[in-house]
Protein backbone atom coordinates (compact mmCIF):
# COMPACT_ATOMS: atom_id res chain seq x y z
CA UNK A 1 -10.55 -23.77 9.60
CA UNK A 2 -14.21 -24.80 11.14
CA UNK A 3 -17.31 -22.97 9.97
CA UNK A 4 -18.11 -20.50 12.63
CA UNK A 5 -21.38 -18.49 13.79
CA UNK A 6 -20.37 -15.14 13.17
CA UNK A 7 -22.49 -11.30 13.18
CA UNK A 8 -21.01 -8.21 12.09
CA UNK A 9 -18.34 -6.47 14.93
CA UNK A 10 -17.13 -10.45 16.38
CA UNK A 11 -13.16 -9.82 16.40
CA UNK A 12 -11.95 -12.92 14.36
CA UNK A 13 -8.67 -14.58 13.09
CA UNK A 14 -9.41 -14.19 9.20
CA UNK A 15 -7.08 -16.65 6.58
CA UNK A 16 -6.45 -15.65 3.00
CA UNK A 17 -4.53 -18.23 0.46
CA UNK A 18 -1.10 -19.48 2.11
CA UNK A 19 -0.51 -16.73 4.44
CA UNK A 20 -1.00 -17.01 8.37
CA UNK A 21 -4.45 -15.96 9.85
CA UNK A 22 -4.22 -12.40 10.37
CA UNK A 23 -6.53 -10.30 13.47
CA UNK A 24 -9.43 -8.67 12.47
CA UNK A 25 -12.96 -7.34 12.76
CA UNK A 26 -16.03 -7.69 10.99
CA UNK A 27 -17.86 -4.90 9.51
CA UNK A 28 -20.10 -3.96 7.18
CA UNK A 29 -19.38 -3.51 3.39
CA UNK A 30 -19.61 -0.01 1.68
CA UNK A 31 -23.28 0.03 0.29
CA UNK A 32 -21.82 -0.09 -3.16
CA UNK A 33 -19.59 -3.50 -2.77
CA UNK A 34 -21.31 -6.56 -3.32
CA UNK A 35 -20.76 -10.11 -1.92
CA UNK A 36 -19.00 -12.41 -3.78
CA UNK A 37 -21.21 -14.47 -5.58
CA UNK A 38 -21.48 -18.39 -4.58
CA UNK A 39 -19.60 -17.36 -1.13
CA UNK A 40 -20.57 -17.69 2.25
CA UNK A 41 -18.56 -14.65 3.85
CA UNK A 42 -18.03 -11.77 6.13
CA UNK A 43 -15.95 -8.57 5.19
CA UNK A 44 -13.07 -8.16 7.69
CA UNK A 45 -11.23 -5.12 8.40
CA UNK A 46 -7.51 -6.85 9.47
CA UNK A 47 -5.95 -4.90 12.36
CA UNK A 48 -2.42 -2.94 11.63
CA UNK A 49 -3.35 -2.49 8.14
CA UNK A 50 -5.83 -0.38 6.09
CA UNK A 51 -6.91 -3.69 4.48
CA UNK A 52 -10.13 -5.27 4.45
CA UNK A 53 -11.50 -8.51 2.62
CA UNK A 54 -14.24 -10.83 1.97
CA UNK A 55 -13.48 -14.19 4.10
CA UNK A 56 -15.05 -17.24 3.38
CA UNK A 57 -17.00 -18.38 7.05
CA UNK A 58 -14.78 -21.30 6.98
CA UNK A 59 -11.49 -19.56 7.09
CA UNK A 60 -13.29 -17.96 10.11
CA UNK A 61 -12.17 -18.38 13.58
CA UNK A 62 -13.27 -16.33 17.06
CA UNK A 63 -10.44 -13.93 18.26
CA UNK A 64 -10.15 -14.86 21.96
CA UNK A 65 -11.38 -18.80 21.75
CA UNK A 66 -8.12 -19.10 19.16
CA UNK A 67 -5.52 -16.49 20.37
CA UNK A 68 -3.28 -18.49 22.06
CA UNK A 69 -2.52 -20.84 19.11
CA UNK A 70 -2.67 -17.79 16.92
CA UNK A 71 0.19 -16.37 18.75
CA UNK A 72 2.11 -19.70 19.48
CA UNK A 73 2.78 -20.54 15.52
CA UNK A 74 3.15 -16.59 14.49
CA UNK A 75 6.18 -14.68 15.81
CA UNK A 76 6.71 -12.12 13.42
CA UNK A 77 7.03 -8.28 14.48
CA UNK A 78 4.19 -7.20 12.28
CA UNK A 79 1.81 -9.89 13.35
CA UNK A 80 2.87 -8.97 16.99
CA UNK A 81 1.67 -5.13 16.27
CA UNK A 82 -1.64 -6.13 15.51
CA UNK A 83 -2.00 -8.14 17.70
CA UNK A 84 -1.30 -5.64 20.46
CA UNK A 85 -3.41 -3.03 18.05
CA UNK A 86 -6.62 -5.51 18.49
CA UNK A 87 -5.49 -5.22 22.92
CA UNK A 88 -5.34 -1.67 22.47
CA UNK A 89 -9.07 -1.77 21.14
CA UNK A 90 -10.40 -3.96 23.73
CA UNK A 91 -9.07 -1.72 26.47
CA UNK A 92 -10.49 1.46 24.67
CA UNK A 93 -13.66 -0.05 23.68
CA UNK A 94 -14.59 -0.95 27.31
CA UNK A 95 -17.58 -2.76 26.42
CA UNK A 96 -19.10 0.34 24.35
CA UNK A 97 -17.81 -0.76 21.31
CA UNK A 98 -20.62 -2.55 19.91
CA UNK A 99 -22.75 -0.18 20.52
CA UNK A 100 -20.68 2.88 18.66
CA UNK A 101 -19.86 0.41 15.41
CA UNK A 102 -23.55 -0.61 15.31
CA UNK A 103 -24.50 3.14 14.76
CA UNK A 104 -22.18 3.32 12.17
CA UNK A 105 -22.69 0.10 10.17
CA UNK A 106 -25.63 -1.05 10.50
CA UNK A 107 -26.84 2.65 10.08
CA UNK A 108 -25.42 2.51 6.80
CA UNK A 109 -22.41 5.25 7.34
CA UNK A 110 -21.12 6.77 4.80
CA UNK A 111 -18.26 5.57 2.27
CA UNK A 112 -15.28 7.35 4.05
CA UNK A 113 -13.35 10.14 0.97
CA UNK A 114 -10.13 7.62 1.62
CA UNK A 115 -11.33 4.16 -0.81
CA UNK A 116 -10.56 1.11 1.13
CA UNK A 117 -8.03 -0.92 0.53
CA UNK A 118 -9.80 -4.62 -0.56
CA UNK A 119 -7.70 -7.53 -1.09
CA UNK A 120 -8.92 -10.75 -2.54
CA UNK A 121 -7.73 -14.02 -2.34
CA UNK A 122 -7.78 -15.48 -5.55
CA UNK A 123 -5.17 -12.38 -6.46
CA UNK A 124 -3.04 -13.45 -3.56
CA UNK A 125 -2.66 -9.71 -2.90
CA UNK A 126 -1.88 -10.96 0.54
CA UNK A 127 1.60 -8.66 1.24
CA UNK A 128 0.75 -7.39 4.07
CA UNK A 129 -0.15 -10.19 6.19
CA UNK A 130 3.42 -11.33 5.66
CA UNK A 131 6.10 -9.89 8.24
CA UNK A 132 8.58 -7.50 6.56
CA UNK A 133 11.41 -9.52 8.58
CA UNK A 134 10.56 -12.68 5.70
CA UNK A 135 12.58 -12.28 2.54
CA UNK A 136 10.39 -12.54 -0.22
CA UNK A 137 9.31 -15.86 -2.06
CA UNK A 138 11.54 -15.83 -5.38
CA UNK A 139 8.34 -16.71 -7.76
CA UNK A 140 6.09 -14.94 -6.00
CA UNK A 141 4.05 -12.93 -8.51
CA UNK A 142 3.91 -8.85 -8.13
CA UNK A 143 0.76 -8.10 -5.15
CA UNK A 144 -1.62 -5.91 -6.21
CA UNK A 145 -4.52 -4.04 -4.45
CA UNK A 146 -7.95 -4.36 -6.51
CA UNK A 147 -10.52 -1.49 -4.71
CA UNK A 148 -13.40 -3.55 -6.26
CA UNK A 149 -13.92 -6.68 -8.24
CA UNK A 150 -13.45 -5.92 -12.20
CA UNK A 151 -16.86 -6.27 -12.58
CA UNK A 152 -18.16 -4.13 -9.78
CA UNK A 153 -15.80 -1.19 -9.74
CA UNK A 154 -17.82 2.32 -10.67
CA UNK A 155 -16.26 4.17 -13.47
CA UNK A 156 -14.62 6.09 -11.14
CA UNK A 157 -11.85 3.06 -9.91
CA UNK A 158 -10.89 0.96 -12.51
CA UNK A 159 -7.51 1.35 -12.02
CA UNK A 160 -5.96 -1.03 -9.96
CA UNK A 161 -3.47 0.70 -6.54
CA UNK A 162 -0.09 -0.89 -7.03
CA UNK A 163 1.08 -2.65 -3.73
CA UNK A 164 4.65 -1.86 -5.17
CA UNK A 165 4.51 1.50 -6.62
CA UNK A 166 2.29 4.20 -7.55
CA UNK A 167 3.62 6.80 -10.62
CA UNK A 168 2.97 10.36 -10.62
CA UNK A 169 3.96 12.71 -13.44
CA UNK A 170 3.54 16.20 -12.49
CA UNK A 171 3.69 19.65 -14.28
CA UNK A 172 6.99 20.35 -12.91
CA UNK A 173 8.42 17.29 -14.34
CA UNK A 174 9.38 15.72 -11.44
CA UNK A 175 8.42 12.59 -10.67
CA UNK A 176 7.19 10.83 -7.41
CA UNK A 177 7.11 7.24 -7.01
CA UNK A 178 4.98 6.55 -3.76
CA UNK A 179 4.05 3.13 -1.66
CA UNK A 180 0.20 2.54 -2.46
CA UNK A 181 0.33 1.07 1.15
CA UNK A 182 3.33 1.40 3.20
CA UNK A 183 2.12 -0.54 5.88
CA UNK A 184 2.14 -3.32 3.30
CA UNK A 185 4.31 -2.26 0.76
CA UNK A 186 7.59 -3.49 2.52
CA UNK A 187 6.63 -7.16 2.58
CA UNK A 188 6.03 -7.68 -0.81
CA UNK A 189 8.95 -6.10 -2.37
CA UNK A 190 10.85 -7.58 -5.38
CA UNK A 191 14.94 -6.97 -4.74
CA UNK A 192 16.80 -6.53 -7.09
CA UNK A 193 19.16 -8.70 -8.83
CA UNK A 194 21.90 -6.33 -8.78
CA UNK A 195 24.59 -6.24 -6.49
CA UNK A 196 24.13 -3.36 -3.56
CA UNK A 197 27.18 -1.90 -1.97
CA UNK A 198 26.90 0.68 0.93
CA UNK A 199 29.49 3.16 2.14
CA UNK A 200 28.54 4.58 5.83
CA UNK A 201 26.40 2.73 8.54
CA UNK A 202 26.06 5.63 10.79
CA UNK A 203 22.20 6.62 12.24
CA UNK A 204 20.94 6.57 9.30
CA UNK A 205 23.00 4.16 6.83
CA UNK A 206 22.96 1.59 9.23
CA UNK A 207 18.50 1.21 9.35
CA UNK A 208 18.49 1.86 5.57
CA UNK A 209 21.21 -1.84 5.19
CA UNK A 210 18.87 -3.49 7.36
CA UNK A 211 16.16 -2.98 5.43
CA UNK A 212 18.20 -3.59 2.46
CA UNK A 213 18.63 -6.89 3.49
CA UNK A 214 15.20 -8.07 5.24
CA UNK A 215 14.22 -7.08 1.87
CA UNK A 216 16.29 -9.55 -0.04
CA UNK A 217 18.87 -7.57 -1.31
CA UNK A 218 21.99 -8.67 -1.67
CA UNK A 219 24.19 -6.51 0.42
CA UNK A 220 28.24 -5.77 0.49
CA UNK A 221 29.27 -3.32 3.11
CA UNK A 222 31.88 -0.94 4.72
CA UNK A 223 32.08 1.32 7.45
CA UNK A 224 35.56 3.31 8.33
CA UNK A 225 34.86 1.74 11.46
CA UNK A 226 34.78 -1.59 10.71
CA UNK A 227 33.43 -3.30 13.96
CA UNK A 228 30.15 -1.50 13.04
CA UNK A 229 30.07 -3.63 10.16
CA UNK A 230 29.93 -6.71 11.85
CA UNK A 231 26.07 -6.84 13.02
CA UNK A 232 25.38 -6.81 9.26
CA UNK A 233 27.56 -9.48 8.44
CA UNK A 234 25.87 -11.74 10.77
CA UNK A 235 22.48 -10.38 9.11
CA UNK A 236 23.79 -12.04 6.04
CA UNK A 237 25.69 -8.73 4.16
CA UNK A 238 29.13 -9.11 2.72
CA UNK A 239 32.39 -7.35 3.59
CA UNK A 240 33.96 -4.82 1.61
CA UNK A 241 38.05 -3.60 2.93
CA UNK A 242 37.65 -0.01 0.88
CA UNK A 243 35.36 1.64 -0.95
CA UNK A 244 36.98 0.70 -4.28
CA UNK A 245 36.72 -3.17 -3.95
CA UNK A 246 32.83 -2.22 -2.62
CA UNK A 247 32.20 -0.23 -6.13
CA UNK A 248 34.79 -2.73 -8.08
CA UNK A 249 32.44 -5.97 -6.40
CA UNK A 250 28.76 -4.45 -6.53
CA UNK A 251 26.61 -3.15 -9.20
CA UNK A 252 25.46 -0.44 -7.39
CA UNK A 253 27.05 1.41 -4.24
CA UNK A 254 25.44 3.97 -2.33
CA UNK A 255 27.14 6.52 0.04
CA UNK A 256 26.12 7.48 3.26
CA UNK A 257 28.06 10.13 5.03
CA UNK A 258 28.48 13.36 7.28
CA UNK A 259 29.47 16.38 5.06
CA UNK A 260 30.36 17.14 1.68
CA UNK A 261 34.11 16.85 2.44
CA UNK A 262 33.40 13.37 3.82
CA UNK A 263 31.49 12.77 0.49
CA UNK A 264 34.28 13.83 -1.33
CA UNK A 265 37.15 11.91 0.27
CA UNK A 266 35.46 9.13 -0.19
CA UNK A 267 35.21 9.13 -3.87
CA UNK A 268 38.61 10.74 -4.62
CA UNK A 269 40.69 9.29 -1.79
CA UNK A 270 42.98 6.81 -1.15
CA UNK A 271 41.48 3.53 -2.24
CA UNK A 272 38.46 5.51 -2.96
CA UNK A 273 35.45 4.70 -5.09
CA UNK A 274 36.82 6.20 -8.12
CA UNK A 275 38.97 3.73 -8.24
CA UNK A 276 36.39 0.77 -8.61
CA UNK A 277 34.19 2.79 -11.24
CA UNK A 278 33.96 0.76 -14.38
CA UNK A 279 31.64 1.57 -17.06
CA UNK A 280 28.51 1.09 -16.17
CA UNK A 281 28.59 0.56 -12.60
CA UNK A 282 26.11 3.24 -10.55
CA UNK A 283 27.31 5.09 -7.44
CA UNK A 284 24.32 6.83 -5.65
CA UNK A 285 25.23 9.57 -3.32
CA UNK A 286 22.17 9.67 -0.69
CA UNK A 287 23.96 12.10 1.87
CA UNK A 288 23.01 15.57 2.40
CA UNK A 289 25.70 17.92 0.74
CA UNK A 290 25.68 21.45 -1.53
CA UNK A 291 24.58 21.18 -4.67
CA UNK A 292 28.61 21.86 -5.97
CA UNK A 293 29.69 18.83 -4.53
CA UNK A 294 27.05 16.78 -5.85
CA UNK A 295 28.08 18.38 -9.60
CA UNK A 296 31.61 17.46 -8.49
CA UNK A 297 31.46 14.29 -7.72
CA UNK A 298 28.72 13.26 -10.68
CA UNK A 299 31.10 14.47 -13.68
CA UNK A 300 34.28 12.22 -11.73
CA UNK A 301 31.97 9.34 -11.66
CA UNK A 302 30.98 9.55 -15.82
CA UNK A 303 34.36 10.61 -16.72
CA UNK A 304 35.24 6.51 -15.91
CA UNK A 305 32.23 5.84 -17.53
CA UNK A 306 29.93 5.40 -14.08
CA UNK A 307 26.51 6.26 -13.35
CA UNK A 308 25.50 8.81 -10.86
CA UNK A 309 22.63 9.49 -8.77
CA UNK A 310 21.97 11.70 -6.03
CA UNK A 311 19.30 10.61 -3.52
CA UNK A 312 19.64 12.32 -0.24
CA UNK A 313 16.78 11.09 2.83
CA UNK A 314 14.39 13.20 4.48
CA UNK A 315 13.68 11.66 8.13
CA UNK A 316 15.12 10.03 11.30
CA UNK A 317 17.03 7.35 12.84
CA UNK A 318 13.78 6.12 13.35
CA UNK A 319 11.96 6.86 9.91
CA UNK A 320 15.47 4.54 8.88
CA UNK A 321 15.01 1.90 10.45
CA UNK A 322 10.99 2.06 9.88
CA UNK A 323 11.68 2.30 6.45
CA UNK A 324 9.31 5.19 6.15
CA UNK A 325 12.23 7.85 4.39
CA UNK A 326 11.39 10.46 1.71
CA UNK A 327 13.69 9.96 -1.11
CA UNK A 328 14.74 12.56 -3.21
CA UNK A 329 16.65 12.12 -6.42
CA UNK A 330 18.30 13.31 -9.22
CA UNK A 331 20.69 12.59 -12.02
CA UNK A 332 20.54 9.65 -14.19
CA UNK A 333 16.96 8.80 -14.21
CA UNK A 334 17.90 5.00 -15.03
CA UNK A 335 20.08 4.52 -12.10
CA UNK A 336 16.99 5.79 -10.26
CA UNK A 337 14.99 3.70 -12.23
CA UNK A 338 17.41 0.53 -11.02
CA UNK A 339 16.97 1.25 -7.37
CA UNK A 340 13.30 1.10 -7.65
CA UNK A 341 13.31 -2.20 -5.23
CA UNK A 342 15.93 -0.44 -2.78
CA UNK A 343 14.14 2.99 -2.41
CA UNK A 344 11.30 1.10 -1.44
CA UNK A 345 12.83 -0.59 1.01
CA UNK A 346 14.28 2.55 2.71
CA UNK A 347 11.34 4.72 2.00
CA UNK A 348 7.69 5.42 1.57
CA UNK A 349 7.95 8.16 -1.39
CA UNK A 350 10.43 8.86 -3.68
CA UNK A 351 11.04 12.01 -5.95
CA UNK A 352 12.98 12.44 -9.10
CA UNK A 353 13.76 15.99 -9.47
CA UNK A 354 15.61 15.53 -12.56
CA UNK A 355 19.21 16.99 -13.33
CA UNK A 356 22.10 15.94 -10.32
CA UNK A 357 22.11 19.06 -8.07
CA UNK A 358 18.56 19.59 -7.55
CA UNK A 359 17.94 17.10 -4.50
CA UNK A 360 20.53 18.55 -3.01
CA UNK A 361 19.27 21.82 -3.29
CA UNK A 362 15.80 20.57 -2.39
CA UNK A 363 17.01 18.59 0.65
CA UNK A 364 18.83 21.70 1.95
CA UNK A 365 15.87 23.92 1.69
CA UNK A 366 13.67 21.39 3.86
CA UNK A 367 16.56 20.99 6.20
CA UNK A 368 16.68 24.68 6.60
CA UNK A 369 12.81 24.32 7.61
CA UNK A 370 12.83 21.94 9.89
CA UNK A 371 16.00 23.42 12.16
CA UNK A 372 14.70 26.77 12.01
CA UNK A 373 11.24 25.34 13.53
CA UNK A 374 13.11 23.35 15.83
CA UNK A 375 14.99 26.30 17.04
CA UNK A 376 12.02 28.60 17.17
CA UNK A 377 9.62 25.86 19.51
CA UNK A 378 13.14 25.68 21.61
CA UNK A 379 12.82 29.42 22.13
CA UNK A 380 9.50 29.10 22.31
CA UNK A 381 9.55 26.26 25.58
CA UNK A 382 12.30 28.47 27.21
CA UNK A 383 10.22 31.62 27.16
CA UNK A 384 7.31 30.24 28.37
CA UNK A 385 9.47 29.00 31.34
CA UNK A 386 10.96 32.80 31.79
CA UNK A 387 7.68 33.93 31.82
CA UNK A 388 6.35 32.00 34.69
CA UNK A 389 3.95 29.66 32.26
CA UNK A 390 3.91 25.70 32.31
CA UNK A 391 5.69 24.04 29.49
CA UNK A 392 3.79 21.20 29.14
CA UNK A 393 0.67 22.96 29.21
CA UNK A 394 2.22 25.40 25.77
CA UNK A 395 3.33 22.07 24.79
CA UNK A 396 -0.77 20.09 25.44
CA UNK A 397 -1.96 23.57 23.43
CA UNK A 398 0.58 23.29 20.76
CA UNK A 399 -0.28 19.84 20.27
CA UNK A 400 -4.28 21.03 19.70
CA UNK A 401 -3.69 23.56 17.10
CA UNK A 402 -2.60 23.82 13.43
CA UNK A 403 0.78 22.96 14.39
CA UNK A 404 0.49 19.71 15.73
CA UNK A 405 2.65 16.91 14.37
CA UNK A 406 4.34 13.85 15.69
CA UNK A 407 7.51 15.36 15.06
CA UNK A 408 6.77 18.54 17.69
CA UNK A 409 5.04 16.14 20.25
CA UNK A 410 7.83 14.04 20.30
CA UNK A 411 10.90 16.52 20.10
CA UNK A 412 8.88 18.67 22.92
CA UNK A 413 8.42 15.51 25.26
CA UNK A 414 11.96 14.68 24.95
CA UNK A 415 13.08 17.95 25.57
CA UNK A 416 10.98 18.06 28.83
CA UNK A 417 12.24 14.59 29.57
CA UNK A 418 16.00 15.75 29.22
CA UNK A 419 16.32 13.23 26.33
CA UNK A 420 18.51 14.11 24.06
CA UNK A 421 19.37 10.68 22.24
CA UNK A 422 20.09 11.64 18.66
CA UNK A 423 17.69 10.50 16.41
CA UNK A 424 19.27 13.68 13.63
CA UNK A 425 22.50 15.03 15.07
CA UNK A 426 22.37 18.40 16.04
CA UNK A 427 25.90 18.99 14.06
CA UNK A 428 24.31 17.88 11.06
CA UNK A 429 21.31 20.00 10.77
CA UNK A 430 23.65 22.88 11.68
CA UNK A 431 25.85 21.86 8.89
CA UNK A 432 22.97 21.68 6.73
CA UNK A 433 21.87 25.34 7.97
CA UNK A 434 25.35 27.07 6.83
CA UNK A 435 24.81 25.21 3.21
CA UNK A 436 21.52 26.46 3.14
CA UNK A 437 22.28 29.76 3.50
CA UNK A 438 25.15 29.64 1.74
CA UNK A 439 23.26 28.30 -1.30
CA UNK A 440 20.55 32.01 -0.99
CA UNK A 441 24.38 33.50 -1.18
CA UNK A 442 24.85 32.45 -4.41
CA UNK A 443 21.54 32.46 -5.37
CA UNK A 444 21.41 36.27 -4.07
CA UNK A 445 18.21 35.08 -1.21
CA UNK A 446 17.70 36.55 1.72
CA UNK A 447 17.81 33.94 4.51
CA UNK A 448 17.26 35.65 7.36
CA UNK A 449 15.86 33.17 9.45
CA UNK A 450 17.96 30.53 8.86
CA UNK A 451 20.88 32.91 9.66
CA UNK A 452 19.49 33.42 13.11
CA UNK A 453 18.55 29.91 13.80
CA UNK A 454 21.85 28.96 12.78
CA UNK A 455 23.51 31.42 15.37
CA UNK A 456 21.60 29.25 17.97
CA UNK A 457 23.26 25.62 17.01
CA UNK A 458 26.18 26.37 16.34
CA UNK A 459 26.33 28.13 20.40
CA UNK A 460 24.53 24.85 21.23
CA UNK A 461 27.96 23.15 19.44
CA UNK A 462 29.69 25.52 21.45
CA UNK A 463 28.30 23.73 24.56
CA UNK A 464 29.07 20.15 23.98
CA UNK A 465 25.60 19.20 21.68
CA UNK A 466 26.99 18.27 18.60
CA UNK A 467 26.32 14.85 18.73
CA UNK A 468 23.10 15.27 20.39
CA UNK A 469 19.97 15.55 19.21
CA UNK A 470 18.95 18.61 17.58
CA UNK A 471 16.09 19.38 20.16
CA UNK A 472 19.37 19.80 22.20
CA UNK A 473 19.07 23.30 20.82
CA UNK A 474 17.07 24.12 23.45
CA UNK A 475 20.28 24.09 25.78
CA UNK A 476 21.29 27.13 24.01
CA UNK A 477 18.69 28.98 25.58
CA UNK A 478 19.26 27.83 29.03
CA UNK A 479 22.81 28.27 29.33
């Protein structure tokens, strides 16, 4: 790229090592980060990720004089996102925006709490300016973040943020394996060399395979309705005809399914997974069930001398097929170990909660949260209705206070919308409701509120939800 005449705040197209040029801004440096020595460079703060690095002036270009070339020789989704992330600046900036970053960098503004994220190019920590639709180069080394140069880093960061993983041991004894960056993380994963096999490509199995395989995973799949299976095929996964050839053919096979009796059948069913277990072969159970079937179904597995893990998802349809799942496991913590490269795929965070019933325990608990809180901001929508008050206007307030979230905003704007698309089947959460409670049963624990919220779905079921979404609770109330 030519040398270029640049000042602090120019938008640019920055280049680091082989990847494409990436958008970006220039800013100023924390007061504690010095220049690279010998370099002529600016510090760039690259739009869609929470990276920023030193680019030499020659690997420099303006934003606007170049963005039509830019965008002709880069298609991927990623780039595409920052790009329109740079447009959405423009139009918010309406010319005031060199004014407000002047104050705050050539003011000297203080180091943010948060540590920014620096990459270098010599480290060719360059992940995230790669498009999470490329599968990975096969000799490309493992990308990590450096917060500071080895030699400039206070006491206080030495240790270097793992693009691929960060490890935290807690007191509990649990363990939670979390993306540094997940933004970046998903480009610069490492598959595998083990064989994946996947049982279930409903709402959520089927985003999870697709990740599976823009990761570089090598994929074998089966649905009990096959024609779903054929959009994977032509994304370059294998066909399994049962579940027993998929556990006989792969290495590891994970199960994606409805309910525990689903779960059950099949493993112990007609050419069911059971039947493929060899020793060592892994079967990972990642749908939401009771705690007894989990135990069930992990002492069939290791009776044939298998390997079992459970790892139900927390999220959506749309956390799937982000890739942004929590992932919580349990059971044999070197099957878990073995999925490191799918789980973060699928997921941002993972959690091993150490012997096989306890993520399903944990799963049902947080479950039991979320649908009572759905239920209760149904109720809550519906009375403000009865009571002569504007919904949006509870909603706008809602959205201000200590219970805002994307996941309210959103649920409450479809609901107002009469949108009721599943992203998390109503059914399901219900289902998940009557384990929960049936789980404080046995555990002699008052669940109350669960029991009341569950009342409300299942008359919701009663009028034609089911396979709605679960803000469809809020018919309950209306009918």
């Amino acid at each position: 790229m030519a040398t270029v005449h640049l000042r602090i705040g120019d938008l640019v197209w920055g280049k680091l090592g082989r990847y494409p040029p990436w958008p970006g801004k220039i800013v100023s440096p924390p007061k504690d980060l010095k220049k690279p020595r010998g370099k002529k460079c600016h510090f760039v703060k690259f739009f869609g990720t929470e990276d920023h690095a030193w680019i030499k002036v020659e690997q420099l270009k303006p934003y606007h004089a170049h963005k039509e070339e830019m965008i002709k020789i880069n298609k991927g989704k990623r780039f595409q996102q920052a790009v329109d992330a740079v447009e959405d600046f423009l139009k918010k900036s309406k010319g005031k925006e060199q004014n407000s970053e002047g104050k705050g960098d050539s003011k000297g503004k203080k180091t943010p709490k948060k540590p920014l994220k620096i990459l270098d190019e010599d480290d060719e920590d360059l992940s995230a300016l790669r498009d999470p639709s490329e599968k990975p180069v096969k000799d490309d080394p493992h990308f990590h973040h450096f917060l500071l140069s080895q030699s400039e880093k206070p006491a206080s960061s030495m240790e270097p943020i793992s693009k691929r993983l960060k490890i935290i041991e807690e007191d509990t004894a649990s363990t939670s394996i979390q993306a540094a960056d997940s933004t970046a993380i998903n480009g610069s994963i490492t598959p595998t060399d083990k064989r994946i096999g996947f049982l279930g490509l409903g709402l959520m199995g089927s985003g999870i395979v697709s990740n599976l395989l823009k990761m570089g995973h090598v994929v074998t799949v089966w649905n009990r309705t096959a024609e779903k299976c054929d959009l994977f095929i032509q994304e370059g996964a294998r066909l399994g005809r049962t579940p027993a050839e998929v556990a006989s053919m792969c290495d590891i096979t994970f199960s994606c399914v409805s309910d525990p009796k689903a779960a059950r059948d099949l493993v112990l069913g007609p050419s069911g997974v059971l039947q493929g277990i060899r020793p060592g072969k892994c079967y990972v159970e990642i749908s939401t069930v009771d705690p007894e079937t989990i135990t069930e179904l992990s002492q069939v597995i290791t009776s044939r001398g298998g390997r079992f893990l459970e790892a139900p998802v927390a999220g959506s349809q749309q956390l799937s097929n982000d890739g942004m799942l929590v992932i919580l496991a349990a059971g044999d913590r070197t099957v878990y170990e073995d999925c490191s490269s799918c789980f973060q795929a699928m997921g941002k965070t993972s959690f091993f909660l150490g012997e096989a019933g306890n993520a399903a325990r944990m799963m049902l608990i947080l479950n039991m949260v979320q649908g009572s809180f759905m239920a209760t901001i149904a109720e809550g929508l519906t009375l403000a209705q009865a009571t002569g008050q504007s919904q949006q206007t509870f909603l706008d307030i809602l959205c201000q206070g200590q219970m805002a979230s994307t996941f309210v905003d959103q649920k409450c704007q479809n609901i107002l919308q009469g949108n009721f698309k599943p992203d998390y089947y109503l059914k399901h959460i219900q289902k998940d409701l009557r384990l929960a409670i049936s789980m404080g049963d046995m555990a002699n624990h008052p669940t109350p509120m669960a029991a009341a919220a569950n009342e409300v779905y299942k008359r919701a079921k009663a009028l034609d939800q089911s396979d709605n979404d679960i803000s469809a609770v809020y018919r309950a109330y209306i009918h």
